[in-house]
C-alpha atoms as a PDB file:
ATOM      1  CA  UNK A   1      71.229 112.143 158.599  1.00  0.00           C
ATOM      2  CA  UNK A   2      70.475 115.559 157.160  1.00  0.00           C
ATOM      3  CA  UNK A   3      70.832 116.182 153.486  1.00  0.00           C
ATOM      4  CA  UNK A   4      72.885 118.219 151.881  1.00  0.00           C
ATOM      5  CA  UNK A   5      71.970 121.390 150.211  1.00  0.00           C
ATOM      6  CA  UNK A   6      72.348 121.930 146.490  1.00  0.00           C
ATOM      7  CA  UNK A   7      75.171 124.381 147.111  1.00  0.00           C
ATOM      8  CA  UNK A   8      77.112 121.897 149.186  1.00  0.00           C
ATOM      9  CA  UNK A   9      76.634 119.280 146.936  1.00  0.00           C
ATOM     10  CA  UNK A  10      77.438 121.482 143.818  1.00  0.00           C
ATOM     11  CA  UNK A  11      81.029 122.152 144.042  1.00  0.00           C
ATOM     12  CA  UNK A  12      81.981 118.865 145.108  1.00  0.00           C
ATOM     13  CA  UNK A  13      80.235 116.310 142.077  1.00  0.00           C
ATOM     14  CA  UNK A  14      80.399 119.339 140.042  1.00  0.00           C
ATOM     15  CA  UNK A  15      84.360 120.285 140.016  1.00  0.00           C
ATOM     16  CA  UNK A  16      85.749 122.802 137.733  1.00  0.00           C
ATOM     17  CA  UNK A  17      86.002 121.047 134.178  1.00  0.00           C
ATOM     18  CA  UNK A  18      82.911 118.851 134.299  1.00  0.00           C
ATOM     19  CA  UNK A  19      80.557 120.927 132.197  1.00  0.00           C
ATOM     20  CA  UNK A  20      83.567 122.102 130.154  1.00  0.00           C
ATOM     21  CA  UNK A  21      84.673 118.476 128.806  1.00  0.00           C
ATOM     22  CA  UNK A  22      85.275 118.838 125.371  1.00  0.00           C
ATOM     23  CA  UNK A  23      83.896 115.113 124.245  1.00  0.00           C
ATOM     24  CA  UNK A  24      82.412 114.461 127.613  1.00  0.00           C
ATOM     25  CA  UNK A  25      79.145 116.192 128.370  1.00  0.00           C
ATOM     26  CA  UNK A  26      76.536 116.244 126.512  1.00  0.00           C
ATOM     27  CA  UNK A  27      74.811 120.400 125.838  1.00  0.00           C
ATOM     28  CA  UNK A  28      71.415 118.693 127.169  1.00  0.00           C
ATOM     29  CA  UNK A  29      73.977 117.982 131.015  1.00  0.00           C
ATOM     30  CA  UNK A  30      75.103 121.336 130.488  1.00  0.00           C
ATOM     31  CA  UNK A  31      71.903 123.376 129.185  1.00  0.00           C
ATOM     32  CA  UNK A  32      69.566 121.935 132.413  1.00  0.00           C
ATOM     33  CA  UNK A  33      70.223 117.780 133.305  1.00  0.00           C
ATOM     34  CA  UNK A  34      72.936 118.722 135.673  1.00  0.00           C
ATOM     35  CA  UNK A  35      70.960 120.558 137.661  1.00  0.00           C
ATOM     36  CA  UNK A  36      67.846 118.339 137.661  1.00  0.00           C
ATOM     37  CA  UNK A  37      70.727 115.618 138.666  1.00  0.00           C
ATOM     38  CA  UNK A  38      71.956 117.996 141.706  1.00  0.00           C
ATOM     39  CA  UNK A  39      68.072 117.728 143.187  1.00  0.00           C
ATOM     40  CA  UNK A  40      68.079 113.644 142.684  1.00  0.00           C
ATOM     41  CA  UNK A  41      71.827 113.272 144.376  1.00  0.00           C
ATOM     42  CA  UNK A  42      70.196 114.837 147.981  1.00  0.00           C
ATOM     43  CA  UNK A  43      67.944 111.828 148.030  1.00  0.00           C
ATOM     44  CA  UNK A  44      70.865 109.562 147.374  1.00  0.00           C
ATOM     45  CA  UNK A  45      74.059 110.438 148.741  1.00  0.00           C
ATOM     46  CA  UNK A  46      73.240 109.606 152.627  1.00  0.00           C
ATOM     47  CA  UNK A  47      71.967 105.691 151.397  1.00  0.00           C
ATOM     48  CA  UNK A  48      73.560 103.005 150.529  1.00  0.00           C
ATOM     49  CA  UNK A  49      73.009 102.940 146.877  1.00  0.00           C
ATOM     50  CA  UNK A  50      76.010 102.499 144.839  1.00  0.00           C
ATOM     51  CA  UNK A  51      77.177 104.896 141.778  1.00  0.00           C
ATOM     52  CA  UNK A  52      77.264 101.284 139.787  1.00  0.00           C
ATOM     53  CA  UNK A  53      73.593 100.200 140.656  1.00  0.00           C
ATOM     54  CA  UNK A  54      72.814 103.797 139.434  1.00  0.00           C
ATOM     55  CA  UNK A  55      74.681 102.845 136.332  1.00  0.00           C
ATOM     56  CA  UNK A  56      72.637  99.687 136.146  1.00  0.00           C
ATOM     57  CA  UNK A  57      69.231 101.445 135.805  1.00  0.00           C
ATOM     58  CA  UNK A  58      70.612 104.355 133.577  1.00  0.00           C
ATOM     59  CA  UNK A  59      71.685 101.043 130.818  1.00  0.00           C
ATOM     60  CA  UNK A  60      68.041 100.055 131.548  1.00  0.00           C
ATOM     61  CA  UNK A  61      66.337 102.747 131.125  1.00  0.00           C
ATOM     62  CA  UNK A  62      68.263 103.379 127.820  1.00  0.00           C
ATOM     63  CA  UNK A  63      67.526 100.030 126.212  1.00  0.00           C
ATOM     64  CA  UNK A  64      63.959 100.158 127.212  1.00  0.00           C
ATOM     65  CA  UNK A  65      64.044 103.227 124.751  1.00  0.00           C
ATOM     66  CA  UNK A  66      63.788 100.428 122.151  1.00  0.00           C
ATOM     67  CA  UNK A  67      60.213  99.211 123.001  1.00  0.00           C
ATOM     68  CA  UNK A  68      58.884 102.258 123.792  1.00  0.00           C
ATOM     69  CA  UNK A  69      59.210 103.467 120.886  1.00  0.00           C
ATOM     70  CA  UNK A  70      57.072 100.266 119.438  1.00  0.00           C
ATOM     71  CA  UNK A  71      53.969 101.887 121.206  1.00  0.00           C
ATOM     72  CA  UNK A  72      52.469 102.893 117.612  1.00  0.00           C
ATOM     73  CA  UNK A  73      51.882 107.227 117.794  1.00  0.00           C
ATOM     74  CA  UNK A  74      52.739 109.829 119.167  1.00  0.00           C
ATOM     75  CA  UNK A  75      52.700 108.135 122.952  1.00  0.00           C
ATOM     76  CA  UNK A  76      55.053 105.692 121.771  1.00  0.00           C
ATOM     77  CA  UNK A  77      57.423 108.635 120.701  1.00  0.00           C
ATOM     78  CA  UNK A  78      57.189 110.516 124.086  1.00  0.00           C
ATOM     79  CA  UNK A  79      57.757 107.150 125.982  1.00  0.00           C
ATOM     80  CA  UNK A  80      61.225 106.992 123.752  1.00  0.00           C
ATOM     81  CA  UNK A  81      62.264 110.781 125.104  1.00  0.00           C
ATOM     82  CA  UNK A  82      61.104 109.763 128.772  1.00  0.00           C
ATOM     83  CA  UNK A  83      63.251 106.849 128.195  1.00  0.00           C
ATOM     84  CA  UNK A  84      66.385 108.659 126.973  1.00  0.00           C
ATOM     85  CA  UNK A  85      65.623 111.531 129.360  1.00  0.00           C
ATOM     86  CA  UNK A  86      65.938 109.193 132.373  1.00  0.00           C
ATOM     87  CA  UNK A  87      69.163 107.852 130.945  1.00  0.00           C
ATOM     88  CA  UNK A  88      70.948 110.884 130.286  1.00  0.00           C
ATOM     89  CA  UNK A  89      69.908 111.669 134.089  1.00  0.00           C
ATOM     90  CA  UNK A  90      71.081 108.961 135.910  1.00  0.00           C
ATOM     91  CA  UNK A  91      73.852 109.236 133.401  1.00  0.00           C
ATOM     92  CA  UNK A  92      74.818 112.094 135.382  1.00  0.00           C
ATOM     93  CA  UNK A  93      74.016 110.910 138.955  1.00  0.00           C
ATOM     94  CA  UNK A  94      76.217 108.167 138.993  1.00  0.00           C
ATOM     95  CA  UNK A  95      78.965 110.398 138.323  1.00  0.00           C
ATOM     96  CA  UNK A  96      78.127 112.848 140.779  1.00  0.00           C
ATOM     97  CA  UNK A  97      77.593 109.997 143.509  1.00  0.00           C
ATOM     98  CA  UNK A  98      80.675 108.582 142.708  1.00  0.00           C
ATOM     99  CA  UNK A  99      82.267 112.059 143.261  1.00  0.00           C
ATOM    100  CA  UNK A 100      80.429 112.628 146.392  1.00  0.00           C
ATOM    101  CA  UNK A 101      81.321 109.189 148.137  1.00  0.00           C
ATOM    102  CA  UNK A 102      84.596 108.521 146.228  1.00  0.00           C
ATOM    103  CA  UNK A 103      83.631 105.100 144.743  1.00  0.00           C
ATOM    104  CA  UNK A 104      85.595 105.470 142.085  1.00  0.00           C
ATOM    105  CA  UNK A 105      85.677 101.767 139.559  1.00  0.00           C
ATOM    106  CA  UNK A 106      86.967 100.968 136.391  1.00  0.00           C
ATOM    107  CA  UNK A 107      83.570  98.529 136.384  1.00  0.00           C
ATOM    108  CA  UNK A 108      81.977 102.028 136.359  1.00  0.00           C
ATOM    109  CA  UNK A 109      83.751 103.441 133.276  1.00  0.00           C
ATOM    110  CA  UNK A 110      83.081 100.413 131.525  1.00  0.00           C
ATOM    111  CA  UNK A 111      79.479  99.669 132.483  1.00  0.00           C
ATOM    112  CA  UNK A 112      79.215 103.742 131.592  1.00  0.00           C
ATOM    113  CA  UNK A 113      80.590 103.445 128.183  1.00  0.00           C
ATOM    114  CA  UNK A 114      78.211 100.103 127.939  1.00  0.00           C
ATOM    115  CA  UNK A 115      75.107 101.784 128.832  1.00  0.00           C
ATOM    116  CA  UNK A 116      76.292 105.131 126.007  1.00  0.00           C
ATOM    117  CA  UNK A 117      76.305 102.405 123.191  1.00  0.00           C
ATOM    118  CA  UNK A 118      73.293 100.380 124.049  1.00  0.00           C
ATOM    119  CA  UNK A 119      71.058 103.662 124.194  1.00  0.00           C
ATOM    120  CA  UNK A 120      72.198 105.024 120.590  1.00  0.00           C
ATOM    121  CA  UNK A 121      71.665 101.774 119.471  1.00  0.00           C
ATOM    122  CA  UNK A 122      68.119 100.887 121.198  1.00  0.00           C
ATOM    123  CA  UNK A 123      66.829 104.392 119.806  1.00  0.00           C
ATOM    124  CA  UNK A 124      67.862 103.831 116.367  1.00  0.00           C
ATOM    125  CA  UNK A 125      66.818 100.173 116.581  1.00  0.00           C
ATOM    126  CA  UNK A 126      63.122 100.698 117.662  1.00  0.00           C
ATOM    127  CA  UNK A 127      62.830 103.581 115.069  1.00  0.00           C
ATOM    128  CA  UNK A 128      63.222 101.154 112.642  1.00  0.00           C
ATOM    129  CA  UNK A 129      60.909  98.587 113.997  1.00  0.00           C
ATOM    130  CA  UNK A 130      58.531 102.166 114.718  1.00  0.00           C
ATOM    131  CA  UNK A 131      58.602 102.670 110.682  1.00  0.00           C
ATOM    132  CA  UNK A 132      58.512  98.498 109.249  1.00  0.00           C
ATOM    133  CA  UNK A 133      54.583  99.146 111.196  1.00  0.00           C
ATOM    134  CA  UNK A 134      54.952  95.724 113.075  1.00  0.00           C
ATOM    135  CA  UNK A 135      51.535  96.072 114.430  1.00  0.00           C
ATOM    136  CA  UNK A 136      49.556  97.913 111.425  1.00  0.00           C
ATOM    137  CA  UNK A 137      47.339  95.939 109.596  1.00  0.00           C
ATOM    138  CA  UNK A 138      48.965  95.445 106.563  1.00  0.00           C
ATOM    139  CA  UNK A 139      52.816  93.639 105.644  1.00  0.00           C
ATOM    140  CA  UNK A 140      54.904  94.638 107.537  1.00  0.00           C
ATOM    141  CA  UNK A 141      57.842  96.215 105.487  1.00  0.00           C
ATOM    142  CA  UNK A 142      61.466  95.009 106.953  1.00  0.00           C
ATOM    143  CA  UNK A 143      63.483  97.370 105.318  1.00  0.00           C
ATOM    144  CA  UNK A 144      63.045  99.907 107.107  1.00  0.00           C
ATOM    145  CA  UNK A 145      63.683  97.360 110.425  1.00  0.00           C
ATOM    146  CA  UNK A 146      66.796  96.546 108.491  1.00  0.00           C
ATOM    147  CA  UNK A 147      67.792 100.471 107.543  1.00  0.00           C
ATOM    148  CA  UNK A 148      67.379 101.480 111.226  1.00  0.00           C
ATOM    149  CA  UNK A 149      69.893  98.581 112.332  1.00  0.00           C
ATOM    150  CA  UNK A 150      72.128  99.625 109.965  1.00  0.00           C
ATOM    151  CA  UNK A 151      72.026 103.079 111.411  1.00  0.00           C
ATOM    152  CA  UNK A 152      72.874 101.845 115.083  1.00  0.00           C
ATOM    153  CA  UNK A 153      75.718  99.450 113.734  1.00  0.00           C
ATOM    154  CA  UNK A 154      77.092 102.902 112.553  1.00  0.00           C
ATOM    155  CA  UNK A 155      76.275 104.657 115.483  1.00  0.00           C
ATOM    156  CA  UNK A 156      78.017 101.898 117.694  1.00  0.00           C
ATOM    157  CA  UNK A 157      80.859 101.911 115.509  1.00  0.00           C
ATOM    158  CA  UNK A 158      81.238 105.645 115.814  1.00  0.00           C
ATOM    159  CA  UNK A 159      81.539 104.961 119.412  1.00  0.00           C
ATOM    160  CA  UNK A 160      83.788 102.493 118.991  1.00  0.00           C
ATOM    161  CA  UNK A 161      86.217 104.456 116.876  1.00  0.00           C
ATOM    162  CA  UNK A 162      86.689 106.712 119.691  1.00  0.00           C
ATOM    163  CA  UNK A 163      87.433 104.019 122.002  1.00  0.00           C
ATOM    164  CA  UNK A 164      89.731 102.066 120.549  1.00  0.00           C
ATOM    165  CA  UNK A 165      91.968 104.541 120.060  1.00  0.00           C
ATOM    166  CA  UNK A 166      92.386 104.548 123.665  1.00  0.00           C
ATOM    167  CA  UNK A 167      93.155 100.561 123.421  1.00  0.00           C
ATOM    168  CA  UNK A 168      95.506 101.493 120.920  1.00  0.00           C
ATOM    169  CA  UNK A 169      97.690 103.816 122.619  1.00  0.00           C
ATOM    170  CA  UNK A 170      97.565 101.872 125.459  1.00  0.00           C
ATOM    171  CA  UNK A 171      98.608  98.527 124.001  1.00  0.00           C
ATOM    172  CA  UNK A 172     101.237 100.899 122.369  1.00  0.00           C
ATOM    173  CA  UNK A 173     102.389 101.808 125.774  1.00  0.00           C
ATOM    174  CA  UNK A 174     101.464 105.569 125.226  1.00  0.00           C
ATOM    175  CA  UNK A 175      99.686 107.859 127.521  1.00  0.00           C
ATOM    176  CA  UNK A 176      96.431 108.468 127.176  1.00  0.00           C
ATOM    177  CA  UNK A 177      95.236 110.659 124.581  1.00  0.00           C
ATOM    178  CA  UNK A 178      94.941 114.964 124.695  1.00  0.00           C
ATOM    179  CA  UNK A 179      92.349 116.847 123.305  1.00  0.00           C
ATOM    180  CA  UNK A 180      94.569 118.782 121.025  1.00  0.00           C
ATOM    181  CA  UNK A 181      95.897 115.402 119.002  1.00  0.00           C
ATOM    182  CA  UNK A 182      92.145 115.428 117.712  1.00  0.00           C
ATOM    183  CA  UNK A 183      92.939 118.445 115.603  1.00  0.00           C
ATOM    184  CA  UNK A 184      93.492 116.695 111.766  1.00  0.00           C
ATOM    185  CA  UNK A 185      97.595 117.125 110.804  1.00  0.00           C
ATOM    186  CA  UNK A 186      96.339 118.628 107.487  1.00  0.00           C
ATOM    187  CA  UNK A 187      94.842 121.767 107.262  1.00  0.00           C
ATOM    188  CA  UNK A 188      92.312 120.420 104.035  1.00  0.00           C
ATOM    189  CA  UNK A 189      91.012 117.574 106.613  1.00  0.00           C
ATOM    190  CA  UNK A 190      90.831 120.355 109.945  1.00  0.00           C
ATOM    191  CA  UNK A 191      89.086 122.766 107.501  1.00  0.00           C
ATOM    192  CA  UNK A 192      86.253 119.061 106.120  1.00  0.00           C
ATOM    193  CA  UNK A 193      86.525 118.852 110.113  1.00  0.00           C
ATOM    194  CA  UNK A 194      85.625 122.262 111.206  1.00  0.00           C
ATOM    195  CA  UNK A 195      82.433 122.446 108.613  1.00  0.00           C
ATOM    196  CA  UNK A 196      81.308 118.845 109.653  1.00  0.00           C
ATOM    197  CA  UNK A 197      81.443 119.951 113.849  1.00  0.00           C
ATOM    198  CA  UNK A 198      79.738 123.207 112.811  1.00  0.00           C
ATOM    199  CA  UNK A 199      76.611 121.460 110.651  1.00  0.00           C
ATOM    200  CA  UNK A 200      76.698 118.764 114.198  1.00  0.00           C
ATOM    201  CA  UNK A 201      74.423 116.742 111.343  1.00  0.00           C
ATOM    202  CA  UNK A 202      76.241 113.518 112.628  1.00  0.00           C
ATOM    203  CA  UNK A 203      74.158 114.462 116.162  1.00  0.00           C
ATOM    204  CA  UNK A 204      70.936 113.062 114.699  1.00  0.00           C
ATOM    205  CA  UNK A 205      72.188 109.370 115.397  1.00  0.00           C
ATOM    206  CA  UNK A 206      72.894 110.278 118.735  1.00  0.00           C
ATOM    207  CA  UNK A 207      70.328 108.689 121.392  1.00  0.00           C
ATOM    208  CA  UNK A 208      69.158 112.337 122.579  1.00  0.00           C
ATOM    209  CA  UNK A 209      68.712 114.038 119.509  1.00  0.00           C
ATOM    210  CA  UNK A 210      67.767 110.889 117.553  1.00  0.00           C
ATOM    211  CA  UNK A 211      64.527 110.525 120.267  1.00  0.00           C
ATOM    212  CA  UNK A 212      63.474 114.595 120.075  1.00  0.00           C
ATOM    213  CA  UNK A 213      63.693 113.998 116.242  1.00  0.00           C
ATOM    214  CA  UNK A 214      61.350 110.841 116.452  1.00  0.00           C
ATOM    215  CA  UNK A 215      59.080 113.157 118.532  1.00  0.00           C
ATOM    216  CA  UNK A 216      58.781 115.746 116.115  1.00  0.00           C
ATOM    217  CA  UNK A 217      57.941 113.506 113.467  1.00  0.00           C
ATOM    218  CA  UNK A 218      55.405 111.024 114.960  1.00  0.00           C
ATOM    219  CA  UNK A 219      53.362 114.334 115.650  1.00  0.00           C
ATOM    220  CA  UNK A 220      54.028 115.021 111.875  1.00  0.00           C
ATOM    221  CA  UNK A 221      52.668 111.548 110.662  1.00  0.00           C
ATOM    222  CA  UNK A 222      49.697 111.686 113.192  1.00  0.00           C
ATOM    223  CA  UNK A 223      48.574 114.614 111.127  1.00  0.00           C
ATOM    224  CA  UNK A 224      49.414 113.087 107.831  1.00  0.00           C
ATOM    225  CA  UNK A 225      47.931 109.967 109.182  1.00  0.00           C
ATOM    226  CA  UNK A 226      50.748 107.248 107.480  1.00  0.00           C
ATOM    227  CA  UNK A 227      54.309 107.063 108.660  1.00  0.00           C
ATOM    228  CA  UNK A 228      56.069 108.971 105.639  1.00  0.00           C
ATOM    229  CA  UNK A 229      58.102 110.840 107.780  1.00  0.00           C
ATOM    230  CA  UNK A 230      59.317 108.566 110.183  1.00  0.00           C
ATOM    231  CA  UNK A 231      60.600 106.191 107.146  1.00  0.00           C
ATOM    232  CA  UNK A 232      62.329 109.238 105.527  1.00  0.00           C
ATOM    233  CA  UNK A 233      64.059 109.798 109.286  1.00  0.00           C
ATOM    234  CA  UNK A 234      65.090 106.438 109.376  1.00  0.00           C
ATOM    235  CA  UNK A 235      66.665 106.494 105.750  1.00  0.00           C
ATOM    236  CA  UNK A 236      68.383 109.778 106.404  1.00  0.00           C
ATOM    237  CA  UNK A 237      69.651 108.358 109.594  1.00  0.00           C
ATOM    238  CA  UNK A 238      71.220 105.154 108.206  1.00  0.00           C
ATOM    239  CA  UNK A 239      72.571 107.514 105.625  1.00  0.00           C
ATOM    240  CA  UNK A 240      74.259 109.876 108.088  1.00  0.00           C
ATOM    241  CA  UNK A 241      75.894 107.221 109.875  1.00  0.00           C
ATOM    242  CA  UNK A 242      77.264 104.999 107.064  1.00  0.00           C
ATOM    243  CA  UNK A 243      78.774 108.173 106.426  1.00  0.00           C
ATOM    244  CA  UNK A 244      80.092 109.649 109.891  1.00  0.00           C
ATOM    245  CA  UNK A 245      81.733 106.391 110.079  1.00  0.00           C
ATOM    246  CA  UNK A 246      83.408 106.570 107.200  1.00  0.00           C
ATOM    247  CA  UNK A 247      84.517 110.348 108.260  1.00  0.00           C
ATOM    248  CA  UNK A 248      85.127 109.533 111.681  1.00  0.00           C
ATOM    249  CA  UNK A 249      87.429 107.090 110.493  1.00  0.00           C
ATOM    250  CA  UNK A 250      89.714 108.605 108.444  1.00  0.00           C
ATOM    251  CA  UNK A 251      89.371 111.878 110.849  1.00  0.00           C
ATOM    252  CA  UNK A 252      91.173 108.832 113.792  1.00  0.00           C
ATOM    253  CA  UNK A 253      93.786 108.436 111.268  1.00  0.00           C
ATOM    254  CA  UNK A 254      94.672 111.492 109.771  1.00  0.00           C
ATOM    255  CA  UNK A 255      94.889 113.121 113.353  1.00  0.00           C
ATOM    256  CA  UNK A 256      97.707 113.269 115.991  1.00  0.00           C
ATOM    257  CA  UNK A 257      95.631 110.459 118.037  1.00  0.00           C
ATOM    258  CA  UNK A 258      97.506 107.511 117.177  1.00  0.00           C
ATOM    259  CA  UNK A 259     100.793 108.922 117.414  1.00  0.00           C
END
């Protein structure tokens, strides 16, 4: 069966809106994954792979994010973004294959929103172990294991957050949520809002940005020749996401979300 072309493909698994979601696309989809995605989907959309077994290796390849980044150096680091890479891009096939055979699945949602959490948290998980040194020579220092946990229970929390208010309305009986109700009812918290969205600082604990970041320093600390840098990431990252939670949090509450 003969493949289809990029521009028949396109404006089918990429409909009007896609690129544009507010809280669903990530800038790396929009900026140049969508279209490396576009070239993948040819090979794909005439078999009989499923959007869902797609969605399976994407959750793989994100948790195996967590022992690549164990490698010690700078490999180890690139292994992480290959990792995360691959995940964001079958992140996007699955979608697009789903689109293109209409196999639409609520196990597909889920298992989507699965795989989202289990990358964050496998990123800021091995950073962690990446920084306690579990294979250096000397004691291996836990806290720093322990302070990159803490930063994916945050991150997962974030996540969570988001979701439930989605349980929430539905358990309530209301519709789901629009983007507008995410605007804060007070115009102090919209302004704290507006300056938070425009630093993006909580991005860092996000499994993309988190693994580019982890890059730039393991190049950093093979120069310095210690791992200064990757323990300061670590710290600032279990800093920023005690504290996005926190926001995030009250930013659910004092919105239109839950009403």
């Amino acid at each position: 069966m003969r493949r289809p072309s990029v521009a028949e493909l396109r404006p089918v698994v990429h409909p009007p809106g896609v690129k544009d979601r507010r809280s669903g696309e990530h800038w790396a989809g929009r900026m140049y994954m969508r279209e490396v995605s576009l070239r993948v989907d040819r090979y794909l959309v005439n078999t009989l792979v499923t959007p869902n077994q797609v969605t399976y290796v994407m959750t793989l390849a994100g948790a195996l994010a967590a022992p690549a980044l164990l490698v010690p150096g700078v490999w180890g680091a690139v292994l992480g973004v290959v990792m995360v890479q691959l995940y964001l891009l079958f992140d996007c096939v699955d979608g697009e294959l789903a689109r293109w055979k209409k196999q639409y699945s609520l196990s597909g949602v889920y298992l989507d929103r699965v795989a989202a959490y289990l990358c964050d948290a496998a990123v800021l998980v091995g950073l962690g172990l990446r920084a306690a040194d579990i294979w250096g020579e000397g004691r291996i220092d836990w806290l720093w294991a322990f302070l990159g946990t803490l930063a994916a229970l945050g991150a997962i929390l974030i996540k969570a957050e988001t979701d439930l208010v989605g349980v929430a309305r539905h358990q309530g009986g209301l519709p789901p949520v629009k983007e507008a109700a995410s605007e804060p009812r007070s115009s102090g918290m919209a302004l704290a809002r507006k300056a938070a969205a425009a630093l993006k600082f909580h991005r860092l604990i996000l499994g993309i940005e988190a693994s580019l970041v982890i890059l730039v320093v393991a190049v950093v600390d093979a120069i310095a020749g210690d791992l200064f840098y990757t323990r300061l990431t670590v710290a600032v990252m279990a800093g920023i996401a005690l504290l996005q939670t926190l926001l995030h949090l009250v930013s659910v509450l004092a919105s239109s979300r839950l009403k």
